[in-house]
C-alpha atoms as a PDB file:
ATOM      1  CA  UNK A   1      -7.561 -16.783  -7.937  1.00  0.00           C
ATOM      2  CA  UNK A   2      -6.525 -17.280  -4.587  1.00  0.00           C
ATOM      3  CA  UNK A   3      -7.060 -20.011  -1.653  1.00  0.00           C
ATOM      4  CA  UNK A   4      -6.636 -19.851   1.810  1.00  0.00           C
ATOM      5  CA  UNK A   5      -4.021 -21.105   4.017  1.00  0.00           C
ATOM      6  CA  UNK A   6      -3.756 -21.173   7.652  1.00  0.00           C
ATOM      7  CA  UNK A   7      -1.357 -21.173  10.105  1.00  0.00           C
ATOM      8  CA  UNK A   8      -0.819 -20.944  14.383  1.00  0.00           C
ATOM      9  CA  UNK A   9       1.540 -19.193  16.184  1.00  0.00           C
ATOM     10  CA  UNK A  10       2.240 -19.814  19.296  1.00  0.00           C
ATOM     11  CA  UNK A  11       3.680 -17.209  21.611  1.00  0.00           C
ATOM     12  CA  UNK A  12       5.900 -19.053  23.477  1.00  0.00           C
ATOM     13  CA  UNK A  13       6.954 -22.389  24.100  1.00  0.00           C
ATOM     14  CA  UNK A  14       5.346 -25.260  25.894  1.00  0.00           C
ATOM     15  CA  UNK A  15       7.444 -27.054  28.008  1.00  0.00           C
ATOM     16  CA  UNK A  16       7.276 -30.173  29.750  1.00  0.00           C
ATOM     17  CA  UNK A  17       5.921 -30.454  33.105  1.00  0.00           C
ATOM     18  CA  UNK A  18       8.357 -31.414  35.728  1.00  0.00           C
ATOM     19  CA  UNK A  19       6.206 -31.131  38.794  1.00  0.00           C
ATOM     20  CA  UNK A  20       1.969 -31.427  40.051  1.00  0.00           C
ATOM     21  CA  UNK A  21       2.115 -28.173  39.924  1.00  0.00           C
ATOM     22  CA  UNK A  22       3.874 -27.549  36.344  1.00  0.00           C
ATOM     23  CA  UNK A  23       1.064 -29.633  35.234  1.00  0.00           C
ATOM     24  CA  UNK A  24      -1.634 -27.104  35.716  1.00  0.00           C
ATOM     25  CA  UNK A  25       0.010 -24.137  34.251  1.00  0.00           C
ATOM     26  CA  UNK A  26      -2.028 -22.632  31.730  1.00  0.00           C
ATOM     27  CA  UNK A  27      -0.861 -23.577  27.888  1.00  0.00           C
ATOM     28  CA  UNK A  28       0.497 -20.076  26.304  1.00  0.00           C
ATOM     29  CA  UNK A  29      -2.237 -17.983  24.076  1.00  0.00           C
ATOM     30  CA  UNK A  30      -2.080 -18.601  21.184  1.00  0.00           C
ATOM     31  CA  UNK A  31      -2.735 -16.088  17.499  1.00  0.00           C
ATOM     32  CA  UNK A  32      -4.245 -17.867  14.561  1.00  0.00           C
ATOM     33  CA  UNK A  33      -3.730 -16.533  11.149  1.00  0.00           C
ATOM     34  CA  UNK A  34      -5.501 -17.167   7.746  1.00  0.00           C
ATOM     35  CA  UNK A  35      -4.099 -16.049   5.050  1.00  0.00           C
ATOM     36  CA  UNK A  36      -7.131 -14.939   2.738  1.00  0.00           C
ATOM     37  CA  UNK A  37      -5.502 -13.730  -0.562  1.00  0.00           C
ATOM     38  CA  UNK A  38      -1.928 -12.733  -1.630  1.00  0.00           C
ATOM     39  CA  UNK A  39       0.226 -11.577  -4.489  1.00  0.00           C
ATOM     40  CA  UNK A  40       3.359 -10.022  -5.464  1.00  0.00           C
ATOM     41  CA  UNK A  41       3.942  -6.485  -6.679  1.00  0.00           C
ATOM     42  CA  UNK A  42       7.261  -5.910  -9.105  1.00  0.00           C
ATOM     43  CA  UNK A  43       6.994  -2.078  -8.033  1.00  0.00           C
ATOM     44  CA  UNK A  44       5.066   0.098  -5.542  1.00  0.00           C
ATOM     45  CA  UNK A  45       6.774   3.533  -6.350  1.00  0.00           C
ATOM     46  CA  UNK A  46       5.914   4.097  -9.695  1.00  0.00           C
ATOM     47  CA  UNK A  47       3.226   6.597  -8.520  1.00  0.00           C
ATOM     48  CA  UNK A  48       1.831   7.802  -5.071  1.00  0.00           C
ATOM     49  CA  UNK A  49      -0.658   5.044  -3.358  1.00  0.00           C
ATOM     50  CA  UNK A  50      -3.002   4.983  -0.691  1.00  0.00           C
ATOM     51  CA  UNK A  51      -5.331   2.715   0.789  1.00  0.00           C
ATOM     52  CA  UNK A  52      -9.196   2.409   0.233  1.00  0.00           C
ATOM     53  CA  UNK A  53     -12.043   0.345   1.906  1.00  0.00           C
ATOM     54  CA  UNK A  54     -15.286   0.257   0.248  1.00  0.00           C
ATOM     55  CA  UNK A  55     -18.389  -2.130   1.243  1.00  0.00           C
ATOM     56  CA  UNK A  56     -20.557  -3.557  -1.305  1.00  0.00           C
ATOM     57  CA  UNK A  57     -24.200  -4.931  -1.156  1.00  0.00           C
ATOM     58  CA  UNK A  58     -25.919  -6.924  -3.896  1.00  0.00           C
ATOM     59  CA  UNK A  59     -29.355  -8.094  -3.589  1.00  0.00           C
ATOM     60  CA  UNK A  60     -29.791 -11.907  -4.293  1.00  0.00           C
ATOM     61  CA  UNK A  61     -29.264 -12.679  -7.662  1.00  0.00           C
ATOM     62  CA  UNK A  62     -28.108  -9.059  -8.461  1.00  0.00           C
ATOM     63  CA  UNK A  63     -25.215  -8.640 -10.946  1.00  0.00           C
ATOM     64  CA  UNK A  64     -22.512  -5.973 -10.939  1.00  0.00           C
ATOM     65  CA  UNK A  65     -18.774  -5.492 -11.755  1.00  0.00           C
ATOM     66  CA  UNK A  66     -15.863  -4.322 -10.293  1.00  0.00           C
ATOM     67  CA  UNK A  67     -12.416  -3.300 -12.278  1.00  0.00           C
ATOM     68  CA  UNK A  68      -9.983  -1.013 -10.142  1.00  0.00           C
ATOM     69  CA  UNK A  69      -6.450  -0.598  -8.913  1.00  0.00           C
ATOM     70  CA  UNK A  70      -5.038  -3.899  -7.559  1.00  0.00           C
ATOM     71  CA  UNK A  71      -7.218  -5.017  -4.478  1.00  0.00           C
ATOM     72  CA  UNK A  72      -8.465  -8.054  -2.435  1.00  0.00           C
ATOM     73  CA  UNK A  73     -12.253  -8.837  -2.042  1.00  0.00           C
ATOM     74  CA  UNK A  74     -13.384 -10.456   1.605  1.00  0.00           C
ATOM     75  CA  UNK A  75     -16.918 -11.563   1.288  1.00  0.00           C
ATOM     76  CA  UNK A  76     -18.879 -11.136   4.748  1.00  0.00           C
ATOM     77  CA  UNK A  77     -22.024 -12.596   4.784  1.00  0.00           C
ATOM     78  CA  UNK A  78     -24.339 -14.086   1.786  1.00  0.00           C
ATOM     79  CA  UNK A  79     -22.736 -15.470  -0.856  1.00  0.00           C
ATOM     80  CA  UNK A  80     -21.225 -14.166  -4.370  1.00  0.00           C
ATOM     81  CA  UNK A  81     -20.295 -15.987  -7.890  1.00  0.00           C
ATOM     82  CA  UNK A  82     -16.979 -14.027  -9.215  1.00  0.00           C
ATOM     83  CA  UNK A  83     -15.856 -14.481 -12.640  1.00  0.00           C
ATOM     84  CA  UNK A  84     -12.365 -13.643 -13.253  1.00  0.00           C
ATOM     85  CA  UNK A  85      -9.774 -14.248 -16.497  1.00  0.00           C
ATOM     86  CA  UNK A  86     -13.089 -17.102 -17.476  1.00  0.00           C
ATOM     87  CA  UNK A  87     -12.827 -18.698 -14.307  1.00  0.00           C
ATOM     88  CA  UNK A  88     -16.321 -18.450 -12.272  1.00  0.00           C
ATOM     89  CA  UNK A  89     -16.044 -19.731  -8.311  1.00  0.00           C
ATOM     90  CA  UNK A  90     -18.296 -18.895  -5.478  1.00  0.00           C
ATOM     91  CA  UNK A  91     -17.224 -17.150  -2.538  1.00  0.00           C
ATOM     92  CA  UNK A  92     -18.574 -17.688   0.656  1.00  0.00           C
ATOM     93  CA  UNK A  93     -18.376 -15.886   3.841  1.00  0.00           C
ATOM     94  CA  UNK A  94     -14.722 -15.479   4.911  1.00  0.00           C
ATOM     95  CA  UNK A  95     -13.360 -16.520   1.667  1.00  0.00           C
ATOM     96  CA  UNK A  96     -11.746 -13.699  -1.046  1.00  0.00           C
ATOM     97  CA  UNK A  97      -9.280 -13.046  -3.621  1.00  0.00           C
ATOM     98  CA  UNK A  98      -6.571 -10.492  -4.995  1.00  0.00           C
ATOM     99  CA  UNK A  99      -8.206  -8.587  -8.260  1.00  0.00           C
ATOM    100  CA  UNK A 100      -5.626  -7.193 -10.207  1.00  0.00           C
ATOM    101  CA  UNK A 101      -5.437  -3.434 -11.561  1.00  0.00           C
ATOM    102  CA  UNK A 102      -7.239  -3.287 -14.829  1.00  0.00           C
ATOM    103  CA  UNK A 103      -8.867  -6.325 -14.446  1.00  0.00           C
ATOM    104  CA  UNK A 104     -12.771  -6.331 -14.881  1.00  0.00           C
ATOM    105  CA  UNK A 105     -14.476  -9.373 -12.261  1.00  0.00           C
ATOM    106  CA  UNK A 106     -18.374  -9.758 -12.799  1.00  0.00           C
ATOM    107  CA  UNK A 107     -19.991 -10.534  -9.532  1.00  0.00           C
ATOM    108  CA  UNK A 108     -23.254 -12.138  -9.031  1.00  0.00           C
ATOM    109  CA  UNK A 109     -24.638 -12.391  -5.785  1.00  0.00           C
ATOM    110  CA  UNK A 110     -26.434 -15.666  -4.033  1.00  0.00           C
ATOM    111  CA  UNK A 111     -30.031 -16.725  -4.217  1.00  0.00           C
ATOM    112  CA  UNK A 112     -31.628 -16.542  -0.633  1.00  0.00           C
ATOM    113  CA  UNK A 113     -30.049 -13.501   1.019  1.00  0.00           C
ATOM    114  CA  UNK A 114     -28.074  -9.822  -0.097  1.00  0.00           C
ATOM    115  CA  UNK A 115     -24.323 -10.451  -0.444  1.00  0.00           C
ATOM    116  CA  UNK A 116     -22.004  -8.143   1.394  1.00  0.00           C
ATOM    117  CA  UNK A 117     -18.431  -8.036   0.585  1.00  0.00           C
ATOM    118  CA  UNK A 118     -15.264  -5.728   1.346  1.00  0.00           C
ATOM    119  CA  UNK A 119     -12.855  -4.445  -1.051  1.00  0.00           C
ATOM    120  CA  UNK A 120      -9.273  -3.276  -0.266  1.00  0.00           C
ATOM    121  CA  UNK A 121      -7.404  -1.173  -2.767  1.00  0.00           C
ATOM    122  CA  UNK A 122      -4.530  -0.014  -3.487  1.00  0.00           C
ATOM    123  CA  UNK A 123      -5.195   3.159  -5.245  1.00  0.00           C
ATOM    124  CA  UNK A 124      -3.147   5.097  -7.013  1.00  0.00           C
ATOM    125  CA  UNK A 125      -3.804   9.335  -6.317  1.00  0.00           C
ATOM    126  CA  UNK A 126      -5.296   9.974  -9.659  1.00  0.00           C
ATOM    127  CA  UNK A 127      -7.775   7.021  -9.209  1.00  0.00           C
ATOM    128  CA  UNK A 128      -8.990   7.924  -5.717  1.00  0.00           C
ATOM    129  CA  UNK A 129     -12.379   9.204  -6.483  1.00  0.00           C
ATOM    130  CA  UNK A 130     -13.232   7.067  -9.316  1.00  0.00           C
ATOM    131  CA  UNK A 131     -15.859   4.486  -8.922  1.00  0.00           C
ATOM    132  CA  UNK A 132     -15.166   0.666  -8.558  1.00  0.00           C
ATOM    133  CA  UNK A 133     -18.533  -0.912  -9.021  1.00  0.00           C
ATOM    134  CA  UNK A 134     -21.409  -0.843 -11.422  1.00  0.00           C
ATOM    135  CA  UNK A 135     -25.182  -0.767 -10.629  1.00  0.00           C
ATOM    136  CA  UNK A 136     -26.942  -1.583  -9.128  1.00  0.00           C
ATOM    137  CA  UNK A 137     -24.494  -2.222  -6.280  1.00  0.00           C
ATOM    138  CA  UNK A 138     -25.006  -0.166  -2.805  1.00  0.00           C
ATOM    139  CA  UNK A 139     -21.933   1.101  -2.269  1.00  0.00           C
ATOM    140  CA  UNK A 140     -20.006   2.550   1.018  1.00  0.00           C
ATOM    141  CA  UNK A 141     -16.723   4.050   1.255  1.00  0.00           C
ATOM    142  CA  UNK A 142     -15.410   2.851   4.760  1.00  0.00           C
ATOM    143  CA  UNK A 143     -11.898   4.424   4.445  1.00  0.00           C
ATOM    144  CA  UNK A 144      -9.266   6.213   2.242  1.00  0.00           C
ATOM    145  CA  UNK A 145      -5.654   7.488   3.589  1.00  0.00           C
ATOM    146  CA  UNK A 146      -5.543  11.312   3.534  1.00  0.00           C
ATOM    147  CA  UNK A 147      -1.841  11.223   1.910  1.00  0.00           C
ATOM    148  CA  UNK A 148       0.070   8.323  -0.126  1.00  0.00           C
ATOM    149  CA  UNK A 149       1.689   5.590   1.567  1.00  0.00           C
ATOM    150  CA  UNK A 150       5.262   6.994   2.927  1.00  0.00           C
ATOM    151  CA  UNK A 151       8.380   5.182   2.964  1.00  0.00           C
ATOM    152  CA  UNK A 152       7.829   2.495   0.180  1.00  0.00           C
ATOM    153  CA  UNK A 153      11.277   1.591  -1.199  1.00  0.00           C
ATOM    154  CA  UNK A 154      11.930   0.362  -4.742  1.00  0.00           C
ATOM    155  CA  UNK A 155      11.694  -3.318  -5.579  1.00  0.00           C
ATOM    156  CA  UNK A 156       9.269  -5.898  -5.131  1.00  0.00           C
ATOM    157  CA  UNK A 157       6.345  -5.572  -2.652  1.00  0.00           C
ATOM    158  CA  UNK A 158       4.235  -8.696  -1.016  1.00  0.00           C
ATOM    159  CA  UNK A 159       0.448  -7.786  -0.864  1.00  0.00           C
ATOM    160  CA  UNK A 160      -1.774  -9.747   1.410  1.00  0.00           C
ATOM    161  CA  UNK A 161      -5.269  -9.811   3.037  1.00  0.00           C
ATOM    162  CA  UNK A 162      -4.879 -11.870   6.726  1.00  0.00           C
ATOM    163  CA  UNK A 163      -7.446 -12.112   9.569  1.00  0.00           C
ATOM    164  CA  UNK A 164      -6.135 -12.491  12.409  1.00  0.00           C
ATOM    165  CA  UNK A 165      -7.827 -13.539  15.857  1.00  0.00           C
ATOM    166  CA  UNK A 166      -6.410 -12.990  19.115  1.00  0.00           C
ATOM    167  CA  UNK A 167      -7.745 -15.320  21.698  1.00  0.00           C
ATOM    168  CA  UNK A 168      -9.417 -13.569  24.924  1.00  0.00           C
ATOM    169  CA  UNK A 169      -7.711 -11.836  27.718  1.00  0.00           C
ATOM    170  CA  UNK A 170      -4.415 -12.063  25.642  1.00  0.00           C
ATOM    171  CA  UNK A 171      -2.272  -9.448  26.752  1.00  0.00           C
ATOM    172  CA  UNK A 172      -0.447  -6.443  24.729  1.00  0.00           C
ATOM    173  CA  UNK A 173       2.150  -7.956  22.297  1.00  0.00           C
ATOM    174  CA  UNK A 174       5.798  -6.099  22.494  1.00  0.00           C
ATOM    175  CA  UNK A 175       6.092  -2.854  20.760  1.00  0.00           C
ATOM    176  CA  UNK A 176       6.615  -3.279  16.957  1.00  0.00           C
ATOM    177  CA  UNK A 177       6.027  -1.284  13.300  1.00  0.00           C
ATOM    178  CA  UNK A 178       4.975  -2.543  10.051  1.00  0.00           C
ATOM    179  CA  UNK A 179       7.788  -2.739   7.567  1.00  0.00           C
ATOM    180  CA  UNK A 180       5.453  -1.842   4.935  1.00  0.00           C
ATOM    181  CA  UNK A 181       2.311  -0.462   5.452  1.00  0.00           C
ATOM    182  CA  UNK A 182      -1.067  -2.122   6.785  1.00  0.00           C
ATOM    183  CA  UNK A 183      -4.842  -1.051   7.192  1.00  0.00           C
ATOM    184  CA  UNK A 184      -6.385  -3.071  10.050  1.00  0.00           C
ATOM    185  CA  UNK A 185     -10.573  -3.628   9.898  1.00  0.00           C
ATOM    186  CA  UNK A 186     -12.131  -5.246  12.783  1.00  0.00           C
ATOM    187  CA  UNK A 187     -14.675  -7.721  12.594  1.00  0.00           C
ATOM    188  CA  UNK A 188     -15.511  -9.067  15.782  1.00  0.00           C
ATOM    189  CA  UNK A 189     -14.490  -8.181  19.865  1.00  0.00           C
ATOM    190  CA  UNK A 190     -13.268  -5.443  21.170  1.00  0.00           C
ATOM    191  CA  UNK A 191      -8.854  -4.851  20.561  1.00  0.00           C
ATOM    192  CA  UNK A 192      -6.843  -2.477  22.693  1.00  0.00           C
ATOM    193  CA  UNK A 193      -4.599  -0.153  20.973  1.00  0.00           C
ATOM    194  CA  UNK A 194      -1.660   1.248  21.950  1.00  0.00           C
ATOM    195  CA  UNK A 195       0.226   3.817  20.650  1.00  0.00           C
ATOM    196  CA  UNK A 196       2.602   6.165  22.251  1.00  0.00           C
ATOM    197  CA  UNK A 197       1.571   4.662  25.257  1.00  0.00           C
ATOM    198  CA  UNK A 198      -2.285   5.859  24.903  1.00  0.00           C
ATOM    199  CA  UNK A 199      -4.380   2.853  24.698  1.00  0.00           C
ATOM    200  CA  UNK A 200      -7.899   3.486  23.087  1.00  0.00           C
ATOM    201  CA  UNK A 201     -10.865   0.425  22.916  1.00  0.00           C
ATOM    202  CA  UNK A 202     -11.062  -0.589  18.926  1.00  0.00           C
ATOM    203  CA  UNK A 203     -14.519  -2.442  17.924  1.00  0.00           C
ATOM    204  CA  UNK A 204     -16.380  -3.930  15.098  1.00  0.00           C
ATOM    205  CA  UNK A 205     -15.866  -1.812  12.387  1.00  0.00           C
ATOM    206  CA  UNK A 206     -13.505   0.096  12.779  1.00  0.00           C
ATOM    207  CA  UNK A 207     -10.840   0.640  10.536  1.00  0.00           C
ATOM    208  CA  UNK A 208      -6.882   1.380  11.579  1.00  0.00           C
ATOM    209  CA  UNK A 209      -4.296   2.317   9.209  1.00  0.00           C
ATOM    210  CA  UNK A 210      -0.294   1.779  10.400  1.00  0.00           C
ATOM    211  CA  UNK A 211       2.093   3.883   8.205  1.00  0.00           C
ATOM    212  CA  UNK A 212       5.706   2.312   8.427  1.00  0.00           C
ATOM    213  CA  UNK A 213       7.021   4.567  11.221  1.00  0.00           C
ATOM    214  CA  UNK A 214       4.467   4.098  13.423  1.00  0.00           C
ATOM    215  CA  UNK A 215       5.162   1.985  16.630  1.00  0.00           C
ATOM    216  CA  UNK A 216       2.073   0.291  18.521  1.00  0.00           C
ATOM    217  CA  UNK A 217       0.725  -2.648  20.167  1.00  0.00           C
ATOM    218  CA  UNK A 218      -2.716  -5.033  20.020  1.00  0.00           C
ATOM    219  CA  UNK A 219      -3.788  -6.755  22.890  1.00  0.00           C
ATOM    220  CA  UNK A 220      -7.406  -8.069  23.610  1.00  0.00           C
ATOM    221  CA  UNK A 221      -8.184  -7.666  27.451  1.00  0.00           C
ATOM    222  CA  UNK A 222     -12.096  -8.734  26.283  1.00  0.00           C
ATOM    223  CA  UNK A 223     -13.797 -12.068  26.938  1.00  0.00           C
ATOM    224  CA  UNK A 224     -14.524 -12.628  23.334  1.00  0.00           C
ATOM    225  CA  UNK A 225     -11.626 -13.797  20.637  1.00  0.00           C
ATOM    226  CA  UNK A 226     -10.723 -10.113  18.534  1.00  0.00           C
ATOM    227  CA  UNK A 227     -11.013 -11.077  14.823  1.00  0.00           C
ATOM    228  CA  UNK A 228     -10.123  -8.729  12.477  1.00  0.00           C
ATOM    229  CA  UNK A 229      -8.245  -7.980   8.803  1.00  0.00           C
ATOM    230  CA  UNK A 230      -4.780  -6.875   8.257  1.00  0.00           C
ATOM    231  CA  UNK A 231      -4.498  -5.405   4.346  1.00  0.00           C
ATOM    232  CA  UNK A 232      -0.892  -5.599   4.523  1.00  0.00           C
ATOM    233  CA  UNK A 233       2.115  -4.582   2.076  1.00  0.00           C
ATOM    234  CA  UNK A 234       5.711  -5.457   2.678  1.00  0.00           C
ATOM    235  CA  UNK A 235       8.791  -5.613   1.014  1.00  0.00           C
ATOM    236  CA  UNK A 236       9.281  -8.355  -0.786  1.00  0.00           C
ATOM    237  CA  UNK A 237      11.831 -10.948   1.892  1.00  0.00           C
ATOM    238  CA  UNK A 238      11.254  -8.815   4.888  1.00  0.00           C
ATOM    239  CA  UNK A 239       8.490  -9.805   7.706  1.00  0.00           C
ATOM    240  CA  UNK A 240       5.277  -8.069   7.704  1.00  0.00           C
ATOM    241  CA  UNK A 241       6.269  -6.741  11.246  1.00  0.00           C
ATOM    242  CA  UNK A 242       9.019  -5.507  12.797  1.00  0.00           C
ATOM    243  CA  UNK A 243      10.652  -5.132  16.492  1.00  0.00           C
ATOM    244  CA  UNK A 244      10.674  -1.805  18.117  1.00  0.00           C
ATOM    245  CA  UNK A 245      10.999   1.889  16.139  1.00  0.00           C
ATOM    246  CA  UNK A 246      11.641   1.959  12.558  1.00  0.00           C
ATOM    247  CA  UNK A 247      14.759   2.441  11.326  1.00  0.00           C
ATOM    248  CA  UNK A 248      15.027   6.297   9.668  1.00  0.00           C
ATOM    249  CA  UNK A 249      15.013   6.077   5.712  1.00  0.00           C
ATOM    250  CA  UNK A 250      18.027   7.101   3.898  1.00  0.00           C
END
């Protein structure tokens, strides 16, 4: 199973006031990270992938089971017991864990209140309509890509599960790509999207996917922090994100 880590980045350094009026200057915004659950991948090209985004709702005490393509669960509200490989652990609201392909994890949800959790998958083509869960499970498919995943390269792969918040009024970050591939659900506040240079309003729910080629920006004009996920793959030794257009294949 996996823990949780977190981490700050600041964008931009603070430096040391020299005058009254250096004093008063506004410390940069800053983007918190918390890395949910991660793993490494020896391949991603062995067949055609895709991403998938299912919600899941058990009533308390309800028991059901999940065993799929490798994926990360993110519980959301309530509370759910997961056994995995004999291990059993609780997870509570904005805690989760990678689920490997082929594995089978028996979930039992919290006394008290339902338990709703997301699941993030990477699917392979020939597994994209086949069910996850058991019963008695209420189950809704949020998102699947249309086509596989383009440009993954051979070697290893680094897949993650990060939310992300961006503090409030913190403007559009510079242009950049993914060097993998990453499928963005927001949670909370209202992001602004960018991408060649149209900028559309992105709120709770909603659910972005950002191919390897494709160049955009996040900024959060709102008065509220923006909190959302980033299901992210990368090549294994290589950032997450990248400056600028991507580089063509060979």
């Amino acid at each position: 199973m996996q823990f949780r880590t977190t981490g700050l980045l600041l964008l931009g350094a603070i430096a040391l006031p020299t005058s009254a009026a250096a004093q008063t200057t506004p410390a940069p915004l800053a983007i918190t990270r918390t890395l949910v659950a991660t793993t490494k991948l020896p391949t991603v090209t062995d067949v055609p992938l895709h991403f998938k985004a299912v919600s899941i709702t058990l009533q308390p005490d309800e028991k059901s089971g999940v065993s799929a393509a490798n994926g990360i669960l993110y519980q959301m509200s309530g509370s759910t017991e997961v056994t995995l490989n004999g291990e059993a652990k609780m997870f509570s609201a904005g805690e989760g864990l990678f689920i490997a392909g082929g594995k089978t994890a028996a979930l039992r949800a919290g006394g008290g209140a339902p338990s709703t959790f997301l699941l993030f998958f990477l699917v392979p083509t020939v597994d994209l309509g086949r069910a996850v869960e058991t019963a008695p499970a209420t189950v809704r498919e949020l998102y699947r890509t249309a086509n596989p995943i383009p440009d993954l390269e051979s070697g290893g792969y680094d897949l993650n599960l990060t939310r992300v918040t961006f503090p409030a009024q913190m403007p559009a970050n510079l242009p950049h790509h993914r060097s993998g591939a990453a499928l963005y659900y927001i949670i909370s506040g209202i992001g602004a999207n960018t991408v060649d240079g149209k900028t559309e309003a992105r709120g709770p729910g909603s659910l972005i996917y950002e191919p390897y080629a494709l160049v955009h920006q996040w900024g959060n004009p709102g008065n509220d922090p923006l909190i959302f996920l980033a299901f992210n793959i990368n090549p294994e030794g290589v950032a997450a994100v990248l400056p600028g257009p991507a580089a063509k294949k060979q």
